[in-house]
Protein backbone atom coordinates (compact mmCIF):
# COMPACT_ATOMS: atom_id res chain seq x y z
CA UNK A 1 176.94 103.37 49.95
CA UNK A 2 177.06 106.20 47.45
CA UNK A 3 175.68 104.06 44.84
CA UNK A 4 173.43 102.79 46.90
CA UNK A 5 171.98 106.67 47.53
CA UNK A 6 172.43 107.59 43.93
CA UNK A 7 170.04 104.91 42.59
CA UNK A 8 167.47 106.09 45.63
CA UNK A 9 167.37 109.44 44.51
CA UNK A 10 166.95 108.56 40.77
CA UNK A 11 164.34 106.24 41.38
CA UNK A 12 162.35 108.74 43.84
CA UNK A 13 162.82 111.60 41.04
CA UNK A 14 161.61 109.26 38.23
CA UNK A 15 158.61 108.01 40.28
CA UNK A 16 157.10 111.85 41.28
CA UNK A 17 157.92 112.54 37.28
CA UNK A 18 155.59 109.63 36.44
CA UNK A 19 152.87 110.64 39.11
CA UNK A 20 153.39 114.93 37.72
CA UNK A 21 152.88 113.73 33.90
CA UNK A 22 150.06 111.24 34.56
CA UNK A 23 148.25 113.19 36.44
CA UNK A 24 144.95 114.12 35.29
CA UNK A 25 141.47 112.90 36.10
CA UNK A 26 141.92 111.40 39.78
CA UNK A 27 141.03 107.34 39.74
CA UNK A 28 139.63 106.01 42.55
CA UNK A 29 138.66 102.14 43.34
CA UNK A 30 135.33 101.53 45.91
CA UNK A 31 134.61 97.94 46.78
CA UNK A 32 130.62 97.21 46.28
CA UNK A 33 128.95 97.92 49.28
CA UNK A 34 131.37 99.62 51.13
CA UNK A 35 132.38 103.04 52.29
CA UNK A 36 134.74 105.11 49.75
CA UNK A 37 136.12 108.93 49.70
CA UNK A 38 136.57 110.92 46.66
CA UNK A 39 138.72 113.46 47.13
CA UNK A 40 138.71 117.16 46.80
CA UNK A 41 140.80 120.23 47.86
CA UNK A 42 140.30 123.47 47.29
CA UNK A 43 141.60 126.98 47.87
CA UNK A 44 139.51 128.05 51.19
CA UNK A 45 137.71 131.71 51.58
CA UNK A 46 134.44 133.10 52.19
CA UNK A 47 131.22 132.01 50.79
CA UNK A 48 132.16 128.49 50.31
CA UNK A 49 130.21 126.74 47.29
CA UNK A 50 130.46 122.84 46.68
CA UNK A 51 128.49 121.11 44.08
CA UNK A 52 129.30 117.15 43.69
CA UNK A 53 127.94 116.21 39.94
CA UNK A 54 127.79 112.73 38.46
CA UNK A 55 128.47 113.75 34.51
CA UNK A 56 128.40 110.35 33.25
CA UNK A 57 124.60 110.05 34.30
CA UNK A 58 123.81 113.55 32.78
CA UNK A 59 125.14 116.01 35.43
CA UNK A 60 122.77 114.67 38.31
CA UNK A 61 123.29 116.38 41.38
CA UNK A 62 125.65 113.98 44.54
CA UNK A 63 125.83 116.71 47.12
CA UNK A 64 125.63 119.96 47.17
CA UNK A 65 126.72 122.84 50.59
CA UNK A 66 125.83 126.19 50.40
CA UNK A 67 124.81 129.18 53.21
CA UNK A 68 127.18 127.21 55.45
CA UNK A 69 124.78 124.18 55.08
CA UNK A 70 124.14 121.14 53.17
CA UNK A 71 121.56 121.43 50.49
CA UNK A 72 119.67 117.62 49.98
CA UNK A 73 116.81 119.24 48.16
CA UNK A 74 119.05 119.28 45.04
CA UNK A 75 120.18 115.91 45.59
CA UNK A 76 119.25 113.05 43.17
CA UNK A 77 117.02 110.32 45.00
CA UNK A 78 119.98 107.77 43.90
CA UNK A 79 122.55 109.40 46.48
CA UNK A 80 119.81 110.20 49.00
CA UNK A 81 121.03 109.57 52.66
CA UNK A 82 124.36 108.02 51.21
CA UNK A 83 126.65 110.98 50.64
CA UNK A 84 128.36 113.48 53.19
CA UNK A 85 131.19 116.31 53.64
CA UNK A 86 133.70 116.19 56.29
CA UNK A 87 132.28 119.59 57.33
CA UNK A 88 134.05 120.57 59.58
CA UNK A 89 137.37 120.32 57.15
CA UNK A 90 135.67 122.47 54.68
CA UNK A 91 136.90 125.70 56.09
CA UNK A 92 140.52 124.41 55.66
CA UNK A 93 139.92 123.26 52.16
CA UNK A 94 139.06 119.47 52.10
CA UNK A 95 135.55 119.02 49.92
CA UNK A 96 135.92 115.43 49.84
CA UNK A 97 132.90 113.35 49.39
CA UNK A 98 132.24 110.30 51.66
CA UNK A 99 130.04 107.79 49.65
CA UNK A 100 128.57 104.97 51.62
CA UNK A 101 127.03 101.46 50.11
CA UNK A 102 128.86 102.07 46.96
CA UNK A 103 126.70 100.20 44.04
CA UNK A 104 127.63 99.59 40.65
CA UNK A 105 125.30 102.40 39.34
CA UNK A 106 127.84 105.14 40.85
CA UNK A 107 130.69 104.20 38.72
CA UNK A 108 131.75 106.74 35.87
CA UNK A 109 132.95 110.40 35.81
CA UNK A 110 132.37 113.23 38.87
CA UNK A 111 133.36 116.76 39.18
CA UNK A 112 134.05 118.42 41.91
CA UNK A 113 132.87 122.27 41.57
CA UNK A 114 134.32 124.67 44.59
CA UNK A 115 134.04 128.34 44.61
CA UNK A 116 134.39 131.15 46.84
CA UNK A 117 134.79 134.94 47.08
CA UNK A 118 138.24 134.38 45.41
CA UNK A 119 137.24 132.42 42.60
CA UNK A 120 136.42 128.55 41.67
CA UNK A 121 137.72 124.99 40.62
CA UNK A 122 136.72 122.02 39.19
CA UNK A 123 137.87 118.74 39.56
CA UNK A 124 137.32 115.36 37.89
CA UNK A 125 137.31 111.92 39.52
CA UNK A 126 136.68 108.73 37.73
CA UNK A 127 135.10 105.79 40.02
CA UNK A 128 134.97 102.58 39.74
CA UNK A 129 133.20 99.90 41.66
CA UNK A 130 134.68 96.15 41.83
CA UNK A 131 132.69 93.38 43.49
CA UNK A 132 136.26 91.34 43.64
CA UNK A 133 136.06 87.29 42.93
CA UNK A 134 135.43 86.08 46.79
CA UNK A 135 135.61 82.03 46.46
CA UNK A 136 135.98 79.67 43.61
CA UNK A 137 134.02 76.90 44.25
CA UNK A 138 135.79 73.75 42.14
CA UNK A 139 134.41 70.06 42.53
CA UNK A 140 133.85 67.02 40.49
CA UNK A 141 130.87 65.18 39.71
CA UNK A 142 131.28 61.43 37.83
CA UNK A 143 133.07 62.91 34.48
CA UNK A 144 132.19 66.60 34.89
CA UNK A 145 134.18 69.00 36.94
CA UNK A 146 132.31 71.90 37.50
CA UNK A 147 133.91 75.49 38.66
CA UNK A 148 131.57 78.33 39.94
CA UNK A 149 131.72 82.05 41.37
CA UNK A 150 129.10 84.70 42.26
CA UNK A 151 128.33 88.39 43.32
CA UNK A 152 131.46 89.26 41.04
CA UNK A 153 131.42 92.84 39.05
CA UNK A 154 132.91 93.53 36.38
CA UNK A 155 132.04 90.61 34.58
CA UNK A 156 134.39 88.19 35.30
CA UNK A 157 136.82 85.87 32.77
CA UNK A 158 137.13 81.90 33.48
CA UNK A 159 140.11 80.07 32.31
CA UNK A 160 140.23 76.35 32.44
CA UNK A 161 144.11 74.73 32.63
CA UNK A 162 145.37 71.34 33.62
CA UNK A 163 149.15 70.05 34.75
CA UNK A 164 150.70 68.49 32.63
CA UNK A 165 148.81 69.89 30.16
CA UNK A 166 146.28 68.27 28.18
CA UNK A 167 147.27 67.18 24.63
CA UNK A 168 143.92 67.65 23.82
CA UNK A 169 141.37 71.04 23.95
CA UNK A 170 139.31 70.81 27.01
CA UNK A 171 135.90 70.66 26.27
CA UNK A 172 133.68 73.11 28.36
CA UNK A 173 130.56 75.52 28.66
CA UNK A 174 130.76 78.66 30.79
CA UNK A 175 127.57 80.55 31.38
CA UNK A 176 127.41 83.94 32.93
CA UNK A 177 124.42 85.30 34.73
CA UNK A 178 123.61 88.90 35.86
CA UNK A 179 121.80 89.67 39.11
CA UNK A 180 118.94 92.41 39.61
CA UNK A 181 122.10 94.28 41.42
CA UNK A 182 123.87 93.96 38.13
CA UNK A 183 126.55 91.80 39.75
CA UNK A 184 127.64 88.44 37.78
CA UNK A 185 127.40 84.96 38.69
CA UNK A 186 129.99 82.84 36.55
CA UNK A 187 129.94 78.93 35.79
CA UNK A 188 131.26 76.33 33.71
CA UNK A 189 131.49 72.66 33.33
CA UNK A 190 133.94 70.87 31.57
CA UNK A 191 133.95 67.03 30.65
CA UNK A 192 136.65 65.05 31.45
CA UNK A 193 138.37 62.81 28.92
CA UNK A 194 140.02 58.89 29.54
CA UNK A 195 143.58 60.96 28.95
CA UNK A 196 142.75 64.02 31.86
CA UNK A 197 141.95 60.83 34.45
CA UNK A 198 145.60 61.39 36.26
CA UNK A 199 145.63 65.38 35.35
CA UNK A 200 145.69 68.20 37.58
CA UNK A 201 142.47 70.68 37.12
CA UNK A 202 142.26 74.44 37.90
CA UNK A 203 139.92 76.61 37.21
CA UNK A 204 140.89 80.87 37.54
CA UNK A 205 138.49 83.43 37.74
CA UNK A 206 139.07 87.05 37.78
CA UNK A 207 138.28 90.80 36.63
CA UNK A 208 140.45 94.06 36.82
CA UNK A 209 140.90 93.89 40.50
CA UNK A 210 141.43 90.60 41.56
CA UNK A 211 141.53 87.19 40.61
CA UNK A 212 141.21 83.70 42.21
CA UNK A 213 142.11 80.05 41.10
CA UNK A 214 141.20 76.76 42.52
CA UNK A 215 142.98 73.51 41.76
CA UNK A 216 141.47 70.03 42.01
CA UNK A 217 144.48 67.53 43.08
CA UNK A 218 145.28 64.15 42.76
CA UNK A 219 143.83 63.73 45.88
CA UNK A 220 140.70 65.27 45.52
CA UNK A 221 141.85 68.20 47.80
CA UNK A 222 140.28 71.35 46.61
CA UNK A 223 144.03 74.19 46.76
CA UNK A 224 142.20 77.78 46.82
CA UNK A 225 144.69 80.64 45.70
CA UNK A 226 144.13 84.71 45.33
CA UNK A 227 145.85 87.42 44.08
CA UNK A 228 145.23 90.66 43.07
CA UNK A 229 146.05 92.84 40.01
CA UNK A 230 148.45 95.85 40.54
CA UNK A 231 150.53 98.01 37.79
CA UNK A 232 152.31 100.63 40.12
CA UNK A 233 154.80 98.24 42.15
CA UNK A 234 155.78 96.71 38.88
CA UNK A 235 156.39 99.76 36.92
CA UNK A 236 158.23 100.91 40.41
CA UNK A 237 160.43 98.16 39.91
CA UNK A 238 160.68 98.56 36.74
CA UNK A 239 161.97 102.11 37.01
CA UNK A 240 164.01 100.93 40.12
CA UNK A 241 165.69 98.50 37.57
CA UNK A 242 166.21 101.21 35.01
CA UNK A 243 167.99 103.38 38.03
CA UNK A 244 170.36 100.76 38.98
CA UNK A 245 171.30 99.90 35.03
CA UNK A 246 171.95 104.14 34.40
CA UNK A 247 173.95 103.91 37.81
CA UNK A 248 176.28 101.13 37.09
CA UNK A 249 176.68 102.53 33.57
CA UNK A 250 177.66 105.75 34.76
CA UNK A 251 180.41 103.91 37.41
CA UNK A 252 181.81 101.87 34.66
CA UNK A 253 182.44 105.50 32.35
């Protein structure tokens, strides 16, 4: 049981080390068209300033409160009516930003400017937007199987992949298309050969965030799978790992 605790500890310690030395710009993930907060704290007083600034598209103003009041005469026309305090958390310190119908235009770099009588702050957030892979749509047509996705952003990678796999290089086209909201619309077609007639076909899509594969049976039964793409439960594990090795090490000495 004492083991059990000492590895606990060491992994908690490790973990809030890695959080302390990686901290920096805050990252935050919105899904396209939805709702998303970025965050901001700040040391409250009197004569509260907040000043929300896109840098990456030239310093444009997001939101600005003043006088005890919001200010959306300084606001840029691209955050108009989409933007908004929690106001009545400012006086305790929270200048969060609540950004609604997120778009693929607000990604990049913010700061976060908060003054008062005692002095200011500023803080950075980077944003990005992700349009995740919703459905892979897989089917065959004579010798052509054809795999398609849309409304996807960033733009998205396809990968082609057959069980067993094929002795030969699959021969396909993928074409990529970009909407007028900037979002991508992915396809490809790949010709089937005499040797893929009793093969397995699946076709994965995915981006930063997310990623789904479809697989074309035997049958003709279209298998849909998802995941999603995550690096902080595997480097937890990893540490965890690292814990347990330093703990038995230290029992054996």
């Amino acid at each position: 049981m004492m083991g059990v605790n000492f590895v606990m500890v060491f992994v908690t310690v490790v973990f809030l080390w890695m959080m302390t030395v990686s901290k920096g710009d805050t990252e935050v993930s919105c899904v396209f068209m939805e709702k998303c907060i970025l965050p901001c704290t700040f040391q409250s007083d009197t004569d509260i300033v907040i000043h929300w600034l896109q840098e990456t598209a030239g310093n444009i103003h997001v939101h600005s409160f003043y006088h005890n009041q919001d200010q959306p005469a300084l606001q840029d026309k691209h955050f108009r009516g989409r933007t908004s305090l929690f106001n009545n958390q400012i006086s305790r310190g929270n200048a969060s930003l609540l950004l609604m119908w997120a778009d693929v235009h607000d990604e990049g770099r913010y700061k976060c400017y908060t003054s008062t009588i005692t002095g200011n702050k500023e803080s950075f957030i980077n944003l990005e937007v992700n349009a995740p892979v919703q459905e892979v749509n897989l089917q065959q047509v004579g010798n052509t199987m054809n795999c398609s996705s849309e409304g996807i952003f960033p733009e998205p990678q396809l990968i082609w992949s057959t069980s067993p796999p094929s002795n030969v290089s699959l021969q396909y086209e993928t074409t990529v298309q970009q909407t007028e909201q900037q979002l991508y619309n992915i396809s490809s077609s790949l010709i089937l050969s005499d040797s893929d007639k009793d093969s397995v076909f699946s076709c994965n899509i995915s981006t930063r965030r997310n990623w789904r594969n479809a697989t074309l049976s035997e049958q003709g039964n279209v298998v849909p799978v998802r995941g999603f793409r995550g690096g902080v439960f595997a480097a937890f594990l990893v540490v965890a790992a690292a814990g347990l090795a330093l703990y038995c090490k230290w029992k054996r000495s």
